[in-house]
C-alpha atoms as a PDB file:
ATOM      1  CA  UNK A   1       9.198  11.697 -14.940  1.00  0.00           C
ATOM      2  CA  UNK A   2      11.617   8.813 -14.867  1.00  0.00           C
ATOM      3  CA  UNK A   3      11.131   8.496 -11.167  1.00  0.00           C
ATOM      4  CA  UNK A   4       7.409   7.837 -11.632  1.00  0.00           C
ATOM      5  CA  UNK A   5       8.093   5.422 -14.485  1.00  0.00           C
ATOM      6  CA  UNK A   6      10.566   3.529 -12.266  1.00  0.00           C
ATOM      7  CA  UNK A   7       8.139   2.994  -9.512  1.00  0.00           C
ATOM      8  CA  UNK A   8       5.013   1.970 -11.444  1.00  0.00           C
ATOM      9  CA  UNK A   9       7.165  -0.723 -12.942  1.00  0.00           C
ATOM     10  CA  UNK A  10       8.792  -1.855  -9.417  1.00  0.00           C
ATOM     11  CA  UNK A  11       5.375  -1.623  -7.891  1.00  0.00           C
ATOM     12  CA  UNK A  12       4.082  -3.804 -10.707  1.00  0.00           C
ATOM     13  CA  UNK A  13       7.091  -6.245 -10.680  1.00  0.00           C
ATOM     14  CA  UNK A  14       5.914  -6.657  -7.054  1.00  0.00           C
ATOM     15  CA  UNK A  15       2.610  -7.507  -7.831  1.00  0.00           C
ATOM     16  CA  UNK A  16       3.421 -10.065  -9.956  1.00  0.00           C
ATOM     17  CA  UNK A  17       6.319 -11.565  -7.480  1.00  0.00           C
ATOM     18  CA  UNK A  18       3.095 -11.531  -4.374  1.00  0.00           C
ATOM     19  CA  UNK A  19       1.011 -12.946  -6.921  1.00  0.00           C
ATOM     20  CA  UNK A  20       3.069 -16.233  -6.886  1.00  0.00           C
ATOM     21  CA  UNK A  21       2.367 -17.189  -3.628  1.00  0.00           C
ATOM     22  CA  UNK A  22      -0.934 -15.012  -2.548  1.00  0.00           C
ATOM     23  CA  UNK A  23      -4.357 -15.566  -3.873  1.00  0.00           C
ATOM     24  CA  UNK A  24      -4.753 -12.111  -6.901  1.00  0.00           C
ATOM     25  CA  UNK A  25      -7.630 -10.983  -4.315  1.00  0.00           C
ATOM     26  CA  UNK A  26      -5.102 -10.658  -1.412  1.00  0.00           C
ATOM     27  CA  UNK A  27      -2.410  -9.701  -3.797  1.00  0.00           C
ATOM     28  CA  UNK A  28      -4.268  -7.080  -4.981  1.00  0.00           C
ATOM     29  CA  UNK A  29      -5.808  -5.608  -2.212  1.00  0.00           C
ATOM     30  CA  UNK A  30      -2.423  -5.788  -0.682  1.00  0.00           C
ATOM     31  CA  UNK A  31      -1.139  -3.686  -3.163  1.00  0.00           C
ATOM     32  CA  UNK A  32      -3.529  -1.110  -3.208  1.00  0.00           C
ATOM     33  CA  UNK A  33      -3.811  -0.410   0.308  1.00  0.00           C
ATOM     34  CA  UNK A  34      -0.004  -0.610   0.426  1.00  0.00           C
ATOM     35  CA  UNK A  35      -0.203   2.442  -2.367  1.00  0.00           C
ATOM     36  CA  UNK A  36      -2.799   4.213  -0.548  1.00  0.00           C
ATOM     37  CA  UNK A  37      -1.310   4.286   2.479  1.00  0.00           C
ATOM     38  CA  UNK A  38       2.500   5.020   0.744  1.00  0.00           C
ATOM     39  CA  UNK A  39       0.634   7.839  -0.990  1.00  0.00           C
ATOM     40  CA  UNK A  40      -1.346   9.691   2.180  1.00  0.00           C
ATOM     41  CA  UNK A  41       2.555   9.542   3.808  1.00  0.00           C
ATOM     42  CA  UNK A  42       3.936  11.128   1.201  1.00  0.00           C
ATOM     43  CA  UNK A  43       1.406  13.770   1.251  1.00  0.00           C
ATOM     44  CA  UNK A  44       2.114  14.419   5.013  1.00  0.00           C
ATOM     45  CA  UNK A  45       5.839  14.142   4.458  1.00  0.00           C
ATOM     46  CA  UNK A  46       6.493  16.242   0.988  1.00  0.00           C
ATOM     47  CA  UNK A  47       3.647  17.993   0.757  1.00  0.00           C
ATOM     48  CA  UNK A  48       1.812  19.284   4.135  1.00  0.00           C
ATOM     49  CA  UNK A  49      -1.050  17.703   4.087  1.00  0.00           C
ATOM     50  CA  UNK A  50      -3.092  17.433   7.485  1.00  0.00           C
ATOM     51  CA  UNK A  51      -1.562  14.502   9.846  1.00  0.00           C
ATOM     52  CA  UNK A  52      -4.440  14.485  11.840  1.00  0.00           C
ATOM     53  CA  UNK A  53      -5.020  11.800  14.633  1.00  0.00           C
ATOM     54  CA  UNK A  54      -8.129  10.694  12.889  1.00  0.00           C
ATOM     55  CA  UNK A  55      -6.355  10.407   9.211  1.00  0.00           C
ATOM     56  CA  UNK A  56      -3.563   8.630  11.223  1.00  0.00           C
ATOM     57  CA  UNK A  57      -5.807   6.146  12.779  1.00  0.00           C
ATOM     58  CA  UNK A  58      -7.244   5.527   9.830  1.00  0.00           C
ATOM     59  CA  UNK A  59      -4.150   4.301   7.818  1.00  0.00           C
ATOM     60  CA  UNK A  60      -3.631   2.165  10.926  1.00  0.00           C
ATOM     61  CA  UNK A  61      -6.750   0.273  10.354  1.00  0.00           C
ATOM     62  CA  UNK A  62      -5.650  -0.013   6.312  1.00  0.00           C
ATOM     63  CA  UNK A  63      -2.502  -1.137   7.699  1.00  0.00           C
ATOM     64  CA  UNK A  64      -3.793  -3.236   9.981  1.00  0.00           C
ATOM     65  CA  UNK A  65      -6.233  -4.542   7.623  1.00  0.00           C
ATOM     66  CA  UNK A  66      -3.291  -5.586   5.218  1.00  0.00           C
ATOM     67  CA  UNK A  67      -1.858  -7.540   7.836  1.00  0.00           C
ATOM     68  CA  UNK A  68      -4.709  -9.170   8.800  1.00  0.00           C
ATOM     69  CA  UNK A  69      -5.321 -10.178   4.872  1.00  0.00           C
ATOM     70  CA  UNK A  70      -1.923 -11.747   4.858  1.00  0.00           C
ATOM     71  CA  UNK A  71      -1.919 -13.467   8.028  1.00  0.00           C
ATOM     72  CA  UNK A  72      -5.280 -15.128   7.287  1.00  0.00           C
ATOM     73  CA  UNK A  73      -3.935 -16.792   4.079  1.00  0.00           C
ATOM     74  CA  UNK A  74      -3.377 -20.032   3.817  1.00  0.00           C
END
């Protein structure tokens, strides 16, 4: 649909706009926890997937793990 082409060309745009000041390895891994994390909330949100405590903690630590990727970049 048009939403879907809309937000793989945002998400990309993005991508490229981290990449200017963030090694591609961060950028990258960045962005693809950032999508699998986005995804597994919409699931729980839109579609009633399982929220779980232990698939909750566990897009804490992706979460956390992003934020630990951009805080130790120099």
């Amino acid at each position: 649909s048009i939403i879907t082409i809309v937000a793989m060309i945002v998400s990309i745009a993005m991508l490229s706009w981290a990449m200017r000041t963030l090694p591609v390895g961060t950028a990258y891994a960045v962005w693809t926890g950032i999508g699998a994390v986005g995804a597994a909330i919409t699931g729980i949100l839109l579609l009633g997937e399982s929220a779980s405590p232990a698939r909750l903690l566990s897009l804490g630590l992706i979460v956390a793990g992003i934020i630990g990727l951009k805080l130790s970049t120099h």
